[in-house]
PDB file of N, CA and C in Angstrom:
ATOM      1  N   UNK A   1       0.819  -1.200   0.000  1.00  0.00           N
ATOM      2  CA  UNK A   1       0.000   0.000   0.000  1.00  0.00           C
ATOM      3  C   UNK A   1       0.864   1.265   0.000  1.00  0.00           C
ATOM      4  N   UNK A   2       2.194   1.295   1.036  1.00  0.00           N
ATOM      5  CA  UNK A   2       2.793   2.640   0.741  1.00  0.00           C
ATOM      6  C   UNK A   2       3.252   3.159  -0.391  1.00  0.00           C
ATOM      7  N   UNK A   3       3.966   1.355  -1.589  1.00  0.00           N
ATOM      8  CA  UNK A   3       4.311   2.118  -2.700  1.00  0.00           C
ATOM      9  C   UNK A   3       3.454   2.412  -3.548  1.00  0.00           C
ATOM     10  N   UNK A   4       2.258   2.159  -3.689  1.00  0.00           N
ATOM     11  CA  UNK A   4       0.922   2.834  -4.118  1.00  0.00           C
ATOM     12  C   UNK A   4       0.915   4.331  -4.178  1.00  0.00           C
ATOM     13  N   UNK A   5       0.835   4.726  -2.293  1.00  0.00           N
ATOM     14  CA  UNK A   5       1.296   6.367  -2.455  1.00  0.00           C
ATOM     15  C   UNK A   5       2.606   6.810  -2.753  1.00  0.00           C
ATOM     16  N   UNK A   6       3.225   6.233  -2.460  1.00  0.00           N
ATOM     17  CA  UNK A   6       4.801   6.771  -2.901  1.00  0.00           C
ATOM     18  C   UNK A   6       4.563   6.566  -4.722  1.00  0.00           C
ATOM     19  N   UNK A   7       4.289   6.035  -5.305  1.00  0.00           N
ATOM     20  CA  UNK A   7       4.440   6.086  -6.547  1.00  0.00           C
ATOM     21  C   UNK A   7       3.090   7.623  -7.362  1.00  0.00           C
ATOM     22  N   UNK A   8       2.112   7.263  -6.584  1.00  0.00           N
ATOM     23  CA  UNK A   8       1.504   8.556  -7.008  1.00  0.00           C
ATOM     24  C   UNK A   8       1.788   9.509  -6.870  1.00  0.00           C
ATOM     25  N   UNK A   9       2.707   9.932  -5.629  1.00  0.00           N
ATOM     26  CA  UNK A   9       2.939  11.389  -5.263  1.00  0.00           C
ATOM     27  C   UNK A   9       4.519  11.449  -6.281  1.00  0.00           C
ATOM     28  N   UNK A  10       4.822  10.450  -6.596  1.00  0.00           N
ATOM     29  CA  UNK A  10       5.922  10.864  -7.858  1.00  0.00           C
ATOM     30  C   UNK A  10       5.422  10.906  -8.965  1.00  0.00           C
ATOM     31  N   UNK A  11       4.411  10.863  -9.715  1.00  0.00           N
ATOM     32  CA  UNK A  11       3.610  10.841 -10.512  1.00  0.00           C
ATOM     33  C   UNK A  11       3.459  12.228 -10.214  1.00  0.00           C
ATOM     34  N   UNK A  12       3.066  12.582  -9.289  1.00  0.00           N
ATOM     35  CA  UNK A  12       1.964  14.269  -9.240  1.00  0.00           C
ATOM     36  C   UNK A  12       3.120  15.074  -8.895  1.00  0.00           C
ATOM     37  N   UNK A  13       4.493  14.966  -8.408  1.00  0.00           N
ATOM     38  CA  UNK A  13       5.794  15.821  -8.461  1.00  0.00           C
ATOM     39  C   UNK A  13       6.475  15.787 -10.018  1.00  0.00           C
ATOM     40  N   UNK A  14       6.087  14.585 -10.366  1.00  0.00           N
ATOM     41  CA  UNK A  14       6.499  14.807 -11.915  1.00  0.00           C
ATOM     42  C   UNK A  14       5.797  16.015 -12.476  1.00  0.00           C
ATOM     43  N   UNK A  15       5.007  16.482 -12.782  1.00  0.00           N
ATOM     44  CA  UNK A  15       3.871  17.059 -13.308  1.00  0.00           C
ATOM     45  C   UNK A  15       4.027  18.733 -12.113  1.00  0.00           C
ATOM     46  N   UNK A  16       4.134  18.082 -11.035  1.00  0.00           N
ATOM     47  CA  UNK A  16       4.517  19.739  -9.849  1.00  0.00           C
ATOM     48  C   UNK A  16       5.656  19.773  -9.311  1.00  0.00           C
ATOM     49  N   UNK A  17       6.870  20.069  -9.949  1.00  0.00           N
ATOM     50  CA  UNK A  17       7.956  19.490  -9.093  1.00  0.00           C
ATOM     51  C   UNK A  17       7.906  20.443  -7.641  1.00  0.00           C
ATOM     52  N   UNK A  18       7.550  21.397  -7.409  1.00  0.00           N
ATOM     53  CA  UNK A  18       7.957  22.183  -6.412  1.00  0.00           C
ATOM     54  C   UNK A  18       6.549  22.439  -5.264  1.00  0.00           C
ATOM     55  N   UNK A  19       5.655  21.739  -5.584  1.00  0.00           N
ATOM     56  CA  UNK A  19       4.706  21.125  -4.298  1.00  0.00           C
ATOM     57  C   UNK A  19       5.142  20.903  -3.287  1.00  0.00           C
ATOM     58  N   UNK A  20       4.761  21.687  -2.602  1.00  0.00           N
ATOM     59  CA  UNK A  20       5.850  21.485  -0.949  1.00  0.00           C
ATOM     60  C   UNK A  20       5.148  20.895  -0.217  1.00  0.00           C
ATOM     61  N   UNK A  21       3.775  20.284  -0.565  1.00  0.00           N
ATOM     62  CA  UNK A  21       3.036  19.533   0.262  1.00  0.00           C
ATOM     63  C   UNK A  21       3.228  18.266  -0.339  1.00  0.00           C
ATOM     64  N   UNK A  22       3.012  18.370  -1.666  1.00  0.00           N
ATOM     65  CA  UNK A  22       3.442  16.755  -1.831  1.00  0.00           C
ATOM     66  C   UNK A  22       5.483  16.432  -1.489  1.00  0.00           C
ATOM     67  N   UNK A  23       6.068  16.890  -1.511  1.00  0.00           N
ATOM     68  CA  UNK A  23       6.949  16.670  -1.386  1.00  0.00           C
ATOM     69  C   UNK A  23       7.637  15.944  -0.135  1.00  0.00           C
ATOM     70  N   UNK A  24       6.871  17.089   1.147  1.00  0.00           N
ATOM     71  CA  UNK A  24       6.576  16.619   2.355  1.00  0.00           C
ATOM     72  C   UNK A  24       5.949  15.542   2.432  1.00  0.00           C
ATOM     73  N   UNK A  25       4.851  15.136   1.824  1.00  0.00           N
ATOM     74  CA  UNK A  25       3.848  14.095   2.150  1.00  0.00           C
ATOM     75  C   UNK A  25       5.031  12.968   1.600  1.00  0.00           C
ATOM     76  N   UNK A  26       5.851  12.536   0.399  1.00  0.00           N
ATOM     77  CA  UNK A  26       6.356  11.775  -0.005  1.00  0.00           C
ATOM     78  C   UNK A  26       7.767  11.594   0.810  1.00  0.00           C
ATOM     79  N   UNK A  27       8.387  12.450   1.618  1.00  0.00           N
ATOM     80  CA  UNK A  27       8.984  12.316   2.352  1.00  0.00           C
ATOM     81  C   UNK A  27       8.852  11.497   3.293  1.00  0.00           C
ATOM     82  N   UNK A  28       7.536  11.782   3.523  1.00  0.00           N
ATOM     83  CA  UNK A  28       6.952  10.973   5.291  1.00  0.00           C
ATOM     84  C   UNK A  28       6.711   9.579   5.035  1.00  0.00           C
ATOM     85  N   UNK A  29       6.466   9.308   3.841  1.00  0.00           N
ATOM     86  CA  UNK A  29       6.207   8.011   2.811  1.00  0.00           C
ATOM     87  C   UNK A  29       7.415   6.583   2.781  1.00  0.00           C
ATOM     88  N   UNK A  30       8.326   7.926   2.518  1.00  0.00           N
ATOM     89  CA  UNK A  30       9.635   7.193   2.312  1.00  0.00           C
ATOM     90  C   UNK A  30       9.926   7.073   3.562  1.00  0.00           C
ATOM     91  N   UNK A  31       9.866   7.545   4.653  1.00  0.00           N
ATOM     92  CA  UNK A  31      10.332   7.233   6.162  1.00  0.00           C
ATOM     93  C   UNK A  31       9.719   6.433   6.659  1.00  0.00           C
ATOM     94  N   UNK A  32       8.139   5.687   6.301  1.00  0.00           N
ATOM     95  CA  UNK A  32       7.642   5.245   7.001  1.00  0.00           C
ATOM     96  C   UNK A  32       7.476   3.949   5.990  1.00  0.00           C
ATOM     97  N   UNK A  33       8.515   4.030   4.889  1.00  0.00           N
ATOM     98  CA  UNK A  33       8.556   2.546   4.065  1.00  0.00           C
ATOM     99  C   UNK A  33      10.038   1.972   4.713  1.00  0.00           C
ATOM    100  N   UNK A  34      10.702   2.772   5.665  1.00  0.00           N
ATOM    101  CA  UNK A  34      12.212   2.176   6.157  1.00  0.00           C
ATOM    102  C   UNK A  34      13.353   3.187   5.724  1.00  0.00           C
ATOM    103  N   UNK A  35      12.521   4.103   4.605  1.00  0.00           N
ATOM    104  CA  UNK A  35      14.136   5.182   4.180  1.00  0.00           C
ATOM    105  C   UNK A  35      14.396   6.263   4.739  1.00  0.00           C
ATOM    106  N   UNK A  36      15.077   6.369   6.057  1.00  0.00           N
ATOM    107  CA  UNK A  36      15.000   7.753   6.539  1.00  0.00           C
ATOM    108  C   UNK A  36      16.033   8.090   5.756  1.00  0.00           C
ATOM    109  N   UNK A  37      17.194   7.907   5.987  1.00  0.00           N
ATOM    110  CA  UNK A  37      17.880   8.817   4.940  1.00  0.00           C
ATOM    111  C   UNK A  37      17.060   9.582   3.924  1.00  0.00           C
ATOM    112  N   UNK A  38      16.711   8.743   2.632  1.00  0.00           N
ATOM    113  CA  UNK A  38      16.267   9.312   1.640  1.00  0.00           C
ATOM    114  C   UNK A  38      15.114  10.375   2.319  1.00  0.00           C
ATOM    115  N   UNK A  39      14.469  10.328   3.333  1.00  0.00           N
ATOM    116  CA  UNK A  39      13.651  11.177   3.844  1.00  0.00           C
ATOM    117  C   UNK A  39      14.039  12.433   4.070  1.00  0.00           C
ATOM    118  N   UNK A  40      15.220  11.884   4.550  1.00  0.00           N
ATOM    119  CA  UNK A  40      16.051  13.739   5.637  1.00  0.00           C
ATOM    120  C   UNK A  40      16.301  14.640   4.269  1.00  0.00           C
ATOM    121  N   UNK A  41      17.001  13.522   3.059  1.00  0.00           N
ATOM    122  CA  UNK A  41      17.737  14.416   2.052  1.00  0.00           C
ATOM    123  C   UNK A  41      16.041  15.073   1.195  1.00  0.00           C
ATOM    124  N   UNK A  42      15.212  14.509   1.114  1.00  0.00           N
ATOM    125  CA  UNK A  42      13.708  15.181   0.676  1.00  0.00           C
ATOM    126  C   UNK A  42      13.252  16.198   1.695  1.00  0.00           C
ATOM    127  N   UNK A  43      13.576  16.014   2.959  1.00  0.00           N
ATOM    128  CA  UNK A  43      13.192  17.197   3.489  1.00  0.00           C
ATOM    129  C   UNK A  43      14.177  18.501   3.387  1.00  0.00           C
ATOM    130  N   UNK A  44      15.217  18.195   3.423  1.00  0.00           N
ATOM    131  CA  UNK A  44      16.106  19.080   3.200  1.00  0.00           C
ATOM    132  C   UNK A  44      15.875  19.914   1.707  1.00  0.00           C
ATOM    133  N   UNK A  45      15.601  19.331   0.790  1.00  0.00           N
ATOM    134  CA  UNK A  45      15.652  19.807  -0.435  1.00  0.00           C
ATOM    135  C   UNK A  45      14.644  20.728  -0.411  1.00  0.00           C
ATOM    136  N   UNK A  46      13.535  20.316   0.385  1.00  0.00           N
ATOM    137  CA  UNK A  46      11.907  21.076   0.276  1.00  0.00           C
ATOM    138  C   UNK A  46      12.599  22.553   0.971  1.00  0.00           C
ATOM    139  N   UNK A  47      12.953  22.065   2.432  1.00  0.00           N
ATOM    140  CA  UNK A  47      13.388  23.703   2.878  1.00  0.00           C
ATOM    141  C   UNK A  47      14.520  24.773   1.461  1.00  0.00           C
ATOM    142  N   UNK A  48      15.415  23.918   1.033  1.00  0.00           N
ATOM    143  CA  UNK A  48      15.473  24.962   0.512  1.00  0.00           C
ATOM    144  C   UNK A  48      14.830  25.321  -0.739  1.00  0.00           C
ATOM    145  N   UNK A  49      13.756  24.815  -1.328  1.00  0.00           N
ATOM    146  CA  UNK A  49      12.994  25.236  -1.989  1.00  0.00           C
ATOM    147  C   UNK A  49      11.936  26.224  -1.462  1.00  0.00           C
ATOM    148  N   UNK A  50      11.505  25.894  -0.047  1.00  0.00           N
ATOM    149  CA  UNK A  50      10.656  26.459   0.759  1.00  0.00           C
ATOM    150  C   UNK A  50      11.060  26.560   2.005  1.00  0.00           C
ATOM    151  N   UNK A  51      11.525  27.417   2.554  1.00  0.00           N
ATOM    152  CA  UNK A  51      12.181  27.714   3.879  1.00  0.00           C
ATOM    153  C   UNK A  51      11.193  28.207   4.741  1.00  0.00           C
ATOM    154  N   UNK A  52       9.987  28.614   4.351  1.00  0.00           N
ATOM    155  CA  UNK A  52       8.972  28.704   4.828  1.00  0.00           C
ATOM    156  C   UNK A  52       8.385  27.778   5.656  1.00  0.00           C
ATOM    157  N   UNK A  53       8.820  26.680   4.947  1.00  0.00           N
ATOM    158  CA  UNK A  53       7.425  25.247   5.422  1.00  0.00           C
ATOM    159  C   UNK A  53       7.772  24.831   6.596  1.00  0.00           C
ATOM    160  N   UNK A  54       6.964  25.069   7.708  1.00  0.00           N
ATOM    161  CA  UNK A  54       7.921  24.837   8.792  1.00  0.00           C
ATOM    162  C   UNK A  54       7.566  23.276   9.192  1.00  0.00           C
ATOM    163  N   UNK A  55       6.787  22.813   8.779  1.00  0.00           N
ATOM    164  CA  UNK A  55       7.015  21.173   9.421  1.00  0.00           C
ATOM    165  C   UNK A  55       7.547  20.045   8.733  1.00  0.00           C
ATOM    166  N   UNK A  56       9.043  20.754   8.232  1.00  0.00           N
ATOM    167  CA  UNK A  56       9.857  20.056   7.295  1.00  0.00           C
ATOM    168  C   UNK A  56      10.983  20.376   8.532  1.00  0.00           C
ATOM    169  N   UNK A  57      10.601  21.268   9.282  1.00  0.00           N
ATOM    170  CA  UNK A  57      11.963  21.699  10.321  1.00  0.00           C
ATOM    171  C   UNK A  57      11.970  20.618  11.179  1.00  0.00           C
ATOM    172  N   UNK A  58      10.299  20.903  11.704  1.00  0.00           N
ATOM    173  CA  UNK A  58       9.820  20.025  12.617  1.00  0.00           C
ATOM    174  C   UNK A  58      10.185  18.035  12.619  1.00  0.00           C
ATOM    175  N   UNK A  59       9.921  17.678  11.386  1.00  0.00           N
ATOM    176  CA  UNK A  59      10.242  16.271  10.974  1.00  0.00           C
ATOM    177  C   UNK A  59      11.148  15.873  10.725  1.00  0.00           C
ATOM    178  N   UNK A  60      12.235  17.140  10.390  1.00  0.00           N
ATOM    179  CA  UNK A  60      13.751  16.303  10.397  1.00  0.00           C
ATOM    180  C   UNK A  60      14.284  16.492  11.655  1.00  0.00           C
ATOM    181  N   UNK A  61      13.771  17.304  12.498  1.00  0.00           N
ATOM    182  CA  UNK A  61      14.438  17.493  14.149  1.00  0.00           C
ATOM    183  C   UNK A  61      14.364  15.762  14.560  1.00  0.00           C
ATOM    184  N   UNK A  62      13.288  15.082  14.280  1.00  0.00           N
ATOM    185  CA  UNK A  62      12.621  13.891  14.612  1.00  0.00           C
ATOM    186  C   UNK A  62      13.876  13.003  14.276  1.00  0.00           C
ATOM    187  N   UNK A  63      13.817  13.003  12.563  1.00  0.00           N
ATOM    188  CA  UNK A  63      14.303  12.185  11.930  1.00  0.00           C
ATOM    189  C   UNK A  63      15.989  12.561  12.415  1.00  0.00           C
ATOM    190  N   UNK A  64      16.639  13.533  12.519  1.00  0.00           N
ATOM    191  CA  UNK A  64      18.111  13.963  12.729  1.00  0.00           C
ATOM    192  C   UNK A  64      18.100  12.843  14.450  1.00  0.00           C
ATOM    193  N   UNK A  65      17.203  13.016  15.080  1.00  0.00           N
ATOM    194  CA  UNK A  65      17.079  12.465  16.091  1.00  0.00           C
ATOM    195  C   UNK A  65      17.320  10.783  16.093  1.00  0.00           C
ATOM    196  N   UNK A  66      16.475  10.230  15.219  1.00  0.00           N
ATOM    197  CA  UNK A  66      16.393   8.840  15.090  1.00  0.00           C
ATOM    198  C   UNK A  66      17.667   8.221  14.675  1.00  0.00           C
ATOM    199  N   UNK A  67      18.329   9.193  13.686  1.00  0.00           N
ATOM    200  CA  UNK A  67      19.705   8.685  13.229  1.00  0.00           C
ATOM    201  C   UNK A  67      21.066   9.507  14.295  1.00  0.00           C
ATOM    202  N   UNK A  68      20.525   9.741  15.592  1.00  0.00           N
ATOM    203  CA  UNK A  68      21.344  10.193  16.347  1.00  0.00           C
ATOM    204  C   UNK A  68      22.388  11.138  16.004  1.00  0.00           C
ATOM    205  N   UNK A  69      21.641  12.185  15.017  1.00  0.00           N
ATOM    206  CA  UNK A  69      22.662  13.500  14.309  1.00  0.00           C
ATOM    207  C   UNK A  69      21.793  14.929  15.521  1.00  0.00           C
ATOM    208  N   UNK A  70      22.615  14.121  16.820  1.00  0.00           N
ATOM    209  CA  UNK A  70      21.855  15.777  17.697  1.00  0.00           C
ATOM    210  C   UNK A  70      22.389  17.033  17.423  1.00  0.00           C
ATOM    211  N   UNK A  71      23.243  17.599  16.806  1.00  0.00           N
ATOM    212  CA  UNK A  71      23.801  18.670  16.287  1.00  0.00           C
ATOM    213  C   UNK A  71      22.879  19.247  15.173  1.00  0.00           C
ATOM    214  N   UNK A  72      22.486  18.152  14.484  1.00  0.00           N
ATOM    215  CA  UNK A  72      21.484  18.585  13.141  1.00  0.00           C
ATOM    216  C   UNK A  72      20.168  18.438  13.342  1.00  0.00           C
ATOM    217  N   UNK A  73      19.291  17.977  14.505  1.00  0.00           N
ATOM    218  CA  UNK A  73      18.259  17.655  15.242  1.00  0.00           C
ATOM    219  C   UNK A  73      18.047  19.573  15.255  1.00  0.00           C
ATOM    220  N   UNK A  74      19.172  19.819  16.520  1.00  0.00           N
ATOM    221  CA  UNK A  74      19.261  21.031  17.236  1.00  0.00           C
ATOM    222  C   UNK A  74      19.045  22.552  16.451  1.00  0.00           C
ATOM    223  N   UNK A  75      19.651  22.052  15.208  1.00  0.00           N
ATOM    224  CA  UNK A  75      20.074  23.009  13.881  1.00  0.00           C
ATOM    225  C   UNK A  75      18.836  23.693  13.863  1.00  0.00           C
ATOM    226  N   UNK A  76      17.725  22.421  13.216  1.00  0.00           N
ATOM    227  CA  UNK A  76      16.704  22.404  12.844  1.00  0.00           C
ATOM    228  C   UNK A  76      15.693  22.531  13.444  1.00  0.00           C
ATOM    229  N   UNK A  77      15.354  22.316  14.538  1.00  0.00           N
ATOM    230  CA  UNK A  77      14.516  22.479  15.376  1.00  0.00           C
ATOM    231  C   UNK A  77      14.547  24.292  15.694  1.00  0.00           C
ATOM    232  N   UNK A  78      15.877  24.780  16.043  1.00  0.00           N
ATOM    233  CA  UNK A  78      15.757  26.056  16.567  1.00  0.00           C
ATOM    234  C   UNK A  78      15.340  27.120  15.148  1.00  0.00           C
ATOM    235  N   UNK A  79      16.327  26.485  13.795  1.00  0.00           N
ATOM    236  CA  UNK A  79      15.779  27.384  12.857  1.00  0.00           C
ATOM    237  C   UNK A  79      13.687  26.786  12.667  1.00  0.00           C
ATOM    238  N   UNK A  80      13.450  26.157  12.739  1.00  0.00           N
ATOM    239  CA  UNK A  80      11.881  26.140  12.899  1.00  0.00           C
ATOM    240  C   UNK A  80      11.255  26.362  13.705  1.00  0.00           C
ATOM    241  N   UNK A  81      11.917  26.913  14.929  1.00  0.00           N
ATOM    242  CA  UNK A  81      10.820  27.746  15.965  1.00  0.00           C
ATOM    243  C   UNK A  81      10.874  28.950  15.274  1.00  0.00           C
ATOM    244  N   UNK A  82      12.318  29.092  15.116  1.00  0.00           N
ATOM    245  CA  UNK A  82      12.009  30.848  14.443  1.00  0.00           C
ATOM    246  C   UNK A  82      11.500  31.385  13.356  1.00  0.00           C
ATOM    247  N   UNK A  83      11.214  29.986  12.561  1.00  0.00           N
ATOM    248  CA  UNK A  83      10.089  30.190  11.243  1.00  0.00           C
ATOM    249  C   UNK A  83       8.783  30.258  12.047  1.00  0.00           C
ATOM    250  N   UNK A  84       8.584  29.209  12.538  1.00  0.00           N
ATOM    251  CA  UNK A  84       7.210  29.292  13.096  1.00  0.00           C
ATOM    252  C   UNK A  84       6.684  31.015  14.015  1.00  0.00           C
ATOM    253  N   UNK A  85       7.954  31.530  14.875  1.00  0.00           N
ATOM    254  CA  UNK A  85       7.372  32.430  15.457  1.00  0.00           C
ATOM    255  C   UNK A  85       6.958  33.143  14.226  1.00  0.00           C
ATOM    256  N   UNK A  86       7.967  33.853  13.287  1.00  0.00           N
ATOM    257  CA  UNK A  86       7.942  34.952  12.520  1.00  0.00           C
ATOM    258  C   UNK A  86       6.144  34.747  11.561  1.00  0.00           C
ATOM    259  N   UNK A  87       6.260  33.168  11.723  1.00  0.00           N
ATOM    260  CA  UNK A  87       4.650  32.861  10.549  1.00  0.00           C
ATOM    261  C   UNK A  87       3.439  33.577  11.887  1.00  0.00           C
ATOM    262  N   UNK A  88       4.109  33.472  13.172  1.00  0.00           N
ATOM    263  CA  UNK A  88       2.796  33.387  14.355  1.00  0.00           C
ATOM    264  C   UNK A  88       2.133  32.115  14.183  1.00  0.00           C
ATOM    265  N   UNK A  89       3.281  31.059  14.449  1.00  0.00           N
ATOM    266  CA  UNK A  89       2.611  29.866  14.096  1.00  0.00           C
ATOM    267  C   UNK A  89       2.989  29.306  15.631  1.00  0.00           C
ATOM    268  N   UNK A  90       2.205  29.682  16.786  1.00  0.00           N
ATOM    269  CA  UNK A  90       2.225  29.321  18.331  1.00  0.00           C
ATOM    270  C   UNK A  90       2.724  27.750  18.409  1.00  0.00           C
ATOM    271  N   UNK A  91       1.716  26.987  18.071  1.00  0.00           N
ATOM    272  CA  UNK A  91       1.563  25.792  18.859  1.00  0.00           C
ATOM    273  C   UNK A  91       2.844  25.195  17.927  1.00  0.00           C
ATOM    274  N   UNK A  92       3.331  25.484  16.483  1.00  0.00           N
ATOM    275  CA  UNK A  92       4.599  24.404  15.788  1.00  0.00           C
ATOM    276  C   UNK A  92       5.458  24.801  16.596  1.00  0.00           C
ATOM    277  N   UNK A  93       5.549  25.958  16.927  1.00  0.00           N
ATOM    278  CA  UNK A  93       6.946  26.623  17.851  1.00  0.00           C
ATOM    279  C   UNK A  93       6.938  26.399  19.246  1.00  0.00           C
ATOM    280  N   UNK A  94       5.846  25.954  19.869  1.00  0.00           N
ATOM    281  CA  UNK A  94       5.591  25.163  21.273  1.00  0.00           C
ATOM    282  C   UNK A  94       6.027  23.557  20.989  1.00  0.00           C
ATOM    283  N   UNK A  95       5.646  22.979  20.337  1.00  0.00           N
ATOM    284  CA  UNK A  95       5.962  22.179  19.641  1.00  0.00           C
ATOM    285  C   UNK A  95       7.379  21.628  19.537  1.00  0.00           C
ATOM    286  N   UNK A  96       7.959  22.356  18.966  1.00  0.00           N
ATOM    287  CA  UNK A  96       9.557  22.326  18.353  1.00  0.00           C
ATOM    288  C   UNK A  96      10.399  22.668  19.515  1.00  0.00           C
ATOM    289  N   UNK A  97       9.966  23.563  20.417  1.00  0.00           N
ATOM    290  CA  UNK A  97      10.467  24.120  21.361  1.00  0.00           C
ATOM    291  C   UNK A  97      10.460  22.992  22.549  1.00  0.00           C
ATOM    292  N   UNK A  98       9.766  21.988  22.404  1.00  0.00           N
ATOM    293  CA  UNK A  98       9.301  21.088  23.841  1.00  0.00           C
ATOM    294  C   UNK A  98      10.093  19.586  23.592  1.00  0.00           C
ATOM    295  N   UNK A  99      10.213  19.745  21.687  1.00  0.00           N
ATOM    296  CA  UNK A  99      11.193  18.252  21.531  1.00  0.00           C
ATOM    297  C   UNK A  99      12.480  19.110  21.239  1.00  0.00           C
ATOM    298  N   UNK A 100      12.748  20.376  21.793  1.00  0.00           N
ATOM    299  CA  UNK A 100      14.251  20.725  21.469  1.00  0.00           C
ATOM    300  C   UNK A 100      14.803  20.664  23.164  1.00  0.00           C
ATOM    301  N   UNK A 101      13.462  21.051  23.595  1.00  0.00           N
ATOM    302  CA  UNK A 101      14.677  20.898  25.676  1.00  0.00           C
ATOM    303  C   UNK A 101      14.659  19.290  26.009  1.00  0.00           C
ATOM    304  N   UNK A 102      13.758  18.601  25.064  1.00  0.00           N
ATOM    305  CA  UNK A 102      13.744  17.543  25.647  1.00  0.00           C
ATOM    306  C   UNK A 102      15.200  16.829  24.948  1.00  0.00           C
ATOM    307  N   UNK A 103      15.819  17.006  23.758  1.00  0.00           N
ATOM    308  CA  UNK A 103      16.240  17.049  22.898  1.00  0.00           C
ATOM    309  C   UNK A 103      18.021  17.160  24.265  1.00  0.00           C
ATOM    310  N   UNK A 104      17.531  18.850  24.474  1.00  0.00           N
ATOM    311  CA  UNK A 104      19.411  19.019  25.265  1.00  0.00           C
ATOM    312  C   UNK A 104      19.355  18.407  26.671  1.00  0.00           C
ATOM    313  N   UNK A 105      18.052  18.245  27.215  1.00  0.00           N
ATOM    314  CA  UNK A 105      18.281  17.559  29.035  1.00  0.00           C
ATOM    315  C   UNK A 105      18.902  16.091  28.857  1.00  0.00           C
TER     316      UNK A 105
END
């Protein structure tokens, strides 16, 4: 079933390459078929296509986490609170902010 969606949302990036929702969505796809790597490097690509999107900050803090990169967890997490404040986006930046102390204790 995942490569079902994973194959459609490359289908519909073919056609949109710069969909930052599908991009994200196919990210989360690939992480949750076993590829984090290939995940981190899709999220990464989205921010800098969209530095805006802040729960690309949020999901690689996760993912930097899982592959025990706390330096790049930390990176990311703090630059996505400060996206989130500047959007007035409260609760991602409560959020980001609560797996970043949990993150340095």
């Amino acid at each position: 079933m995942n490569q079902v969606r994973i194959s459609k949302l490359q289908a519909y990036l073919a056609e949109h390459p710069n969909d930052s929702f599908s991009l994200y969505a196919l990210a989360l796809e690939e992480a949750s078929d076993g590829n984090v790597p290939k995940a981190v490097s899709m999220l990464e690509n989205l921010i800098h296509l969209d530095p805006e999107y802040v729960a690309a900050y949020q999901q690689l803090g996760d993912f930097y986490q899982k592959l025990n990169r706390t330096e790049d967890a930390v990176e990311k997490l703090q630059k996505g609170i400060r996206t989130a404040r500047v959007q007035g986006d409260l609760h991602a930046s409560g959020e980001m902010q609560a797996a970043l102390d949990e993150l340095l204790t």
